[in-house]
C-alpha atoms as a PDB file:
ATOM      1  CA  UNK A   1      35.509   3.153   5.746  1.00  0.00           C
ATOM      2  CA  UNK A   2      35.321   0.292   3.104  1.00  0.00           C
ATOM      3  CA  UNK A   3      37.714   2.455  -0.182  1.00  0.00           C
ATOM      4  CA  UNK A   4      36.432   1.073  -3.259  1.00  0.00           C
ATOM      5  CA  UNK A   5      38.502   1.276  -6.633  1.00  0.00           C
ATOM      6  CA  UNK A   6      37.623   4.235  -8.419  1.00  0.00           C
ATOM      7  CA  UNK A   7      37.940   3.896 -12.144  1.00  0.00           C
ATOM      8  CA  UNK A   8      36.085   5.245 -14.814  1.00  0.00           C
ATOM      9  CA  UNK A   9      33.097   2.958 -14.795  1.00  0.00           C
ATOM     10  CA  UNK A  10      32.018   4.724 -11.018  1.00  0.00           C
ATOM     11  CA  UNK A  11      32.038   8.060 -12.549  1.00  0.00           C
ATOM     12  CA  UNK A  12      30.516   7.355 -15.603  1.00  0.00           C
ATOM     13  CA  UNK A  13      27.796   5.398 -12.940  1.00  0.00           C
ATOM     14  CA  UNK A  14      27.667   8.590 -10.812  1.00  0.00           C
ATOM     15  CA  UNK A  15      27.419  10.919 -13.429  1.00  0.00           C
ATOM     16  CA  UNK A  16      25.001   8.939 -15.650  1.00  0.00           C
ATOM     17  CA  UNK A  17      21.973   9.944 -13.377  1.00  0.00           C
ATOM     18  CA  UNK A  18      22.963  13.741 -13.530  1.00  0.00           C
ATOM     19  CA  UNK A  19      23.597  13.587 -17.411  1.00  0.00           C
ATOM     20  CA  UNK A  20      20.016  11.918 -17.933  1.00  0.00           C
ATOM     21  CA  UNK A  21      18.896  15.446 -16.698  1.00  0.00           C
ATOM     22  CA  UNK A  22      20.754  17.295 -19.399  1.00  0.00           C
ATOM     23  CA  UNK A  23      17.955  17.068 -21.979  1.00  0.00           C
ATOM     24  CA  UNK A  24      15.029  18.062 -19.526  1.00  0.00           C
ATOM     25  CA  UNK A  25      13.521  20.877 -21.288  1.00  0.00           C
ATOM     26  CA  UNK A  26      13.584  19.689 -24.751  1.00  0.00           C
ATOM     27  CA  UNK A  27      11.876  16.043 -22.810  1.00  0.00           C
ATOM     28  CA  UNK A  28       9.381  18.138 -20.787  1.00  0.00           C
ATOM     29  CA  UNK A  29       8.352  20.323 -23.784  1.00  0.00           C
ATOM     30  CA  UNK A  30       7.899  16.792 -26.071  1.00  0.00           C
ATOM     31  CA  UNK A  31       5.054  15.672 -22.819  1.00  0.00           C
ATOM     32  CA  UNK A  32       3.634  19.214 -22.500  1.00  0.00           C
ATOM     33  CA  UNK A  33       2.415  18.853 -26.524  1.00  0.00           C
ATOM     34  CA  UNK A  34       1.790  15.412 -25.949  1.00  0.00           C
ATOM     35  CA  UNK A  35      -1.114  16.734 -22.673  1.00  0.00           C
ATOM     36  CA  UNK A  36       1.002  14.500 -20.077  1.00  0.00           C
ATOM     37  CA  UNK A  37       1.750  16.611 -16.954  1.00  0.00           C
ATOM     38  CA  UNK A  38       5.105  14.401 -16.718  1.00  0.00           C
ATOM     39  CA  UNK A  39       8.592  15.775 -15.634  1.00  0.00           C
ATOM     40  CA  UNK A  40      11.903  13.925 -16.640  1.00  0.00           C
ATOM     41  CA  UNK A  41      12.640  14.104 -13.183  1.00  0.00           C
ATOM     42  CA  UNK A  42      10.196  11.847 -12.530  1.00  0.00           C
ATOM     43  CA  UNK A  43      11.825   9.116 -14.342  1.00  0.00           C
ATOM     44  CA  UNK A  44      15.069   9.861 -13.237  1.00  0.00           C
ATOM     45  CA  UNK A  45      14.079   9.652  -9.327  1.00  0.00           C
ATOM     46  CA  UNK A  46      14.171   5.597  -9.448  1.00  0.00           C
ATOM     47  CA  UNK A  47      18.120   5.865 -11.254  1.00  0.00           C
ATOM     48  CA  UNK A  48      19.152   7.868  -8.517  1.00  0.00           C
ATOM     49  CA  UNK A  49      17.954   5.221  -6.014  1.00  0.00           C
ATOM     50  CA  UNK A  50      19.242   2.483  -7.204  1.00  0.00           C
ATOM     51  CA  UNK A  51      22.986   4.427  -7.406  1.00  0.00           C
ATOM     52  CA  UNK A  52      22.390   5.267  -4.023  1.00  0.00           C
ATOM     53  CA  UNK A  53      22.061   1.734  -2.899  1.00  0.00           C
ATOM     54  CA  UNK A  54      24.962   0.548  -4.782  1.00  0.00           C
ATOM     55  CA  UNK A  55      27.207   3.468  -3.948  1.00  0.00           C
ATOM     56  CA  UNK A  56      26.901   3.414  -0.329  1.00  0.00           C
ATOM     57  CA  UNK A  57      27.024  -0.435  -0.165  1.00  0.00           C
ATOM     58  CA  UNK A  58      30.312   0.430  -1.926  1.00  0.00           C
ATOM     59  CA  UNK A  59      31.372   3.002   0.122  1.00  0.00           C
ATOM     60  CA  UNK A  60      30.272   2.199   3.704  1.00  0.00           C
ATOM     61  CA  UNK A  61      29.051  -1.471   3.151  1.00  0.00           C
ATOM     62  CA  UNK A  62      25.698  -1.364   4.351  1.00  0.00           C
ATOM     63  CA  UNK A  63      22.589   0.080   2.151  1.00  0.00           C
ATOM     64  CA  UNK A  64      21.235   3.651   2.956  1.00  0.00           C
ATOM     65  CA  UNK A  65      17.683   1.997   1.193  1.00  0.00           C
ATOM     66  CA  UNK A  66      15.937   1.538   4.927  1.00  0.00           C
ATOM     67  CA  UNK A  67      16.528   4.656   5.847  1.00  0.00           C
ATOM     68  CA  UNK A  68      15.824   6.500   2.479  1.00  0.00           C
ATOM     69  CA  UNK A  69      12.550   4.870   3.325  1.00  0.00           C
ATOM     70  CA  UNK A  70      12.085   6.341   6.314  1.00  0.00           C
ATOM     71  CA  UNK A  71      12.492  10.042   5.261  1.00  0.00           C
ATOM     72  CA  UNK A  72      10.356   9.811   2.186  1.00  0.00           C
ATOM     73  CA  UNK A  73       7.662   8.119   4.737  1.00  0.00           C
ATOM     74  CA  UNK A  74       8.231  10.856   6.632  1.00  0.00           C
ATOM     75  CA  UNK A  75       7.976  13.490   4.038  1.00  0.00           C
ATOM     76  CA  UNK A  76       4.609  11.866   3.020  1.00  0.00           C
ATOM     77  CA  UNK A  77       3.377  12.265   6.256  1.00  0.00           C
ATOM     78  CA  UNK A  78       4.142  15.698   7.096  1.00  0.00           C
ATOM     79  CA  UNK A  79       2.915  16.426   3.064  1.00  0.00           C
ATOM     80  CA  UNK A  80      -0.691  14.902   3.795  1.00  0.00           C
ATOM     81  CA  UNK A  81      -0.770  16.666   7.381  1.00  0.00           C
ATOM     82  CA  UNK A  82       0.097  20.045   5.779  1.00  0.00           C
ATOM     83  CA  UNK A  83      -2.593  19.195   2.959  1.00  0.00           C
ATOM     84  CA  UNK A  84      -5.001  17.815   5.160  1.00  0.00           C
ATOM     85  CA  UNK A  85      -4.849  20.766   8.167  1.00  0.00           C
ATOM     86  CA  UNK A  86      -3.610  23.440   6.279  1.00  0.00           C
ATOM     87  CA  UNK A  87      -5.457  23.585   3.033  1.00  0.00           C
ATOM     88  CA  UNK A  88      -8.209  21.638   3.743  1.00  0.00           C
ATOM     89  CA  UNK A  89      -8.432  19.572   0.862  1.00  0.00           C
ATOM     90  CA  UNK A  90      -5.745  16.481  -0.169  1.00  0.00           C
ATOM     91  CA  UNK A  91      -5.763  15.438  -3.995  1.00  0.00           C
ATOM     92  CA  UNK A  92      -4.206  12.062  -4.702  1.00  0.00           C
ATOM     93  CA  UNK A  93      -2.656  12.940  -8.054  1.00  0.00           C
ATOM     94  CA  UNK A  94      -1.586  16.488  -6.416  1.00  0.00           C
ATOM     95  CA  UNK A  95      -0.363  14.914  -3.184  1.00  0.00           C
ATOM     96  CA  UNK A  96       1.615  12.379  -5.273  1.00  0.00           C
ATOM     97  CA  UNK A  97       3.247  14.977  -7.588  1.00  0.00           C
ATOM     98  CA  UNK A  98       4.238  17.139  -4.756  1.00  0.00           C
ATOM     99  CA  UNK A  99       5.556  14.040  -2.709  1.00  0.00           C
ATOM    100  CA  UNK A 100       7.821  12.562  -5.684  1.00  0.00           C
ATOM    101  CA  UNK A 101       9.448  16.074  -6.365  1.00  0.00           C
ATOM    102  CA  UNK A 102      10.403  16.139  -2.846  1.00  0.00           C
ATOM    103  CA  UNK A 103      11.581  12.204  -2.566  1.00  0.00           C
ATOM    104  CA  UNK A 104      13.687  13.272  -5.592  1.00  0.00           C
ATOM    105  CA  UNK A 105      15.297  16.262  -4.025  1.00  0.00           C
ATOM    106  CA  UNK A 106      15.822  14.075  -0.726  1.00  0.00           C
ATOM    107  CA  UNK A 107      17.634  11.392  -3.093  1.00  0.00           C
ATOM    108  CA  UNK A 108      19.625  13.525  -5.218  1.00  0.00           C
ATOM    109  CA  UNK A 109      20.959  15.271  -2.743  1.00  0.00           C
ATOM    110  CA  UNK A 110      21.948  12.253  -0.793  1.00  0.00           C
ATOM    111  CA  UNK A 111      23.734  10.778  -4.257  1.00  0.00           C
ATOM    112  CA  UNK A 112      25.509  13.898  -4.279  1.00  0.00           C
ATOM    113  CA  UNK A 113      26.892  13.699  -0.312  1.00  0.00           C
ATOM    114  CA  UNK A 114      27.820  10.024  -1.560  1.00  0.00           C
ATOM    115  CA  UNK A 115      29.984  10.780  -4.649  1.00  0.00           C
ATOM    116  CA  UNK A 116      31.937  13.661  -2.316  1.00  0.00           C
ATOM    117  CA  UNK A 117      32.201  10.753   0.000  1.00  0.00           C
ATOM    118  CA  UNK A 118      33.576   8.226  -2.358  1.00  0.00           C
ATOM    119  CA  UNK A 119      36.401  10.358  -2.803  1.00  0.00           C
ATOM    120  CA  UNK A 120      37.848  11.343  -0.022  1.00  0.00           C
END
């Protein structure tokens, strides 16, 4: 395994993504007034991919991005068959929604294994 240098500049990396969550509710009340059905989650989602990139190029030297790709293309697929069999009825901006809450569970989670893995 490829041990980077760990300083303060990759924890304050790995823990900016988590901190940008912090002010959520006071962010997702400011859209609610505003009529925007946005989350800050949804803006967070592309931070946490990017970290993931650079922190497992750092940590095993080769990008997790490919297969990121893969499971979110997977959880689209099973998403649209689940929409399209089970409830009969797929809407875009619904289908979308649902899909980028899950492809930002799939990626936090995987930033989290990383940082455990970056220190031991």
């Amino acid at each position: 395994m490829f041990d980077p240098h760990i300083d303060i500049y990759f924890i304050l990396f790995y823990l900016c993504p988590i901190l940008m969550l912090s002010p959520s509710k006071r962010i997702n009340k400011f859209f609610k007034k505003q009529g925007v059905k946005i989350k800050l989650v949804d803006f967070v989602t592309p931070v946490f991919l990017l970290s993931v990139h650079i922190y497992s190029m750092l940590i095993v030297n080769r990008s997790f991005m490919p297969y990121v790709l893969i499971i979110i293309s997977i959880i689209g697929m099973v998403l649209a068959s689940v929409f399209a069999f089970k409830i009969k009825k797929i809407r875009m901006v619904h289908f979308f929604r649902v899909w980028w809450r899950y492809v930002f569970i799939t990626v936090f989670l995987l930033h989290i294994l990383l940082g455990i893995l970056l220190f031991f």
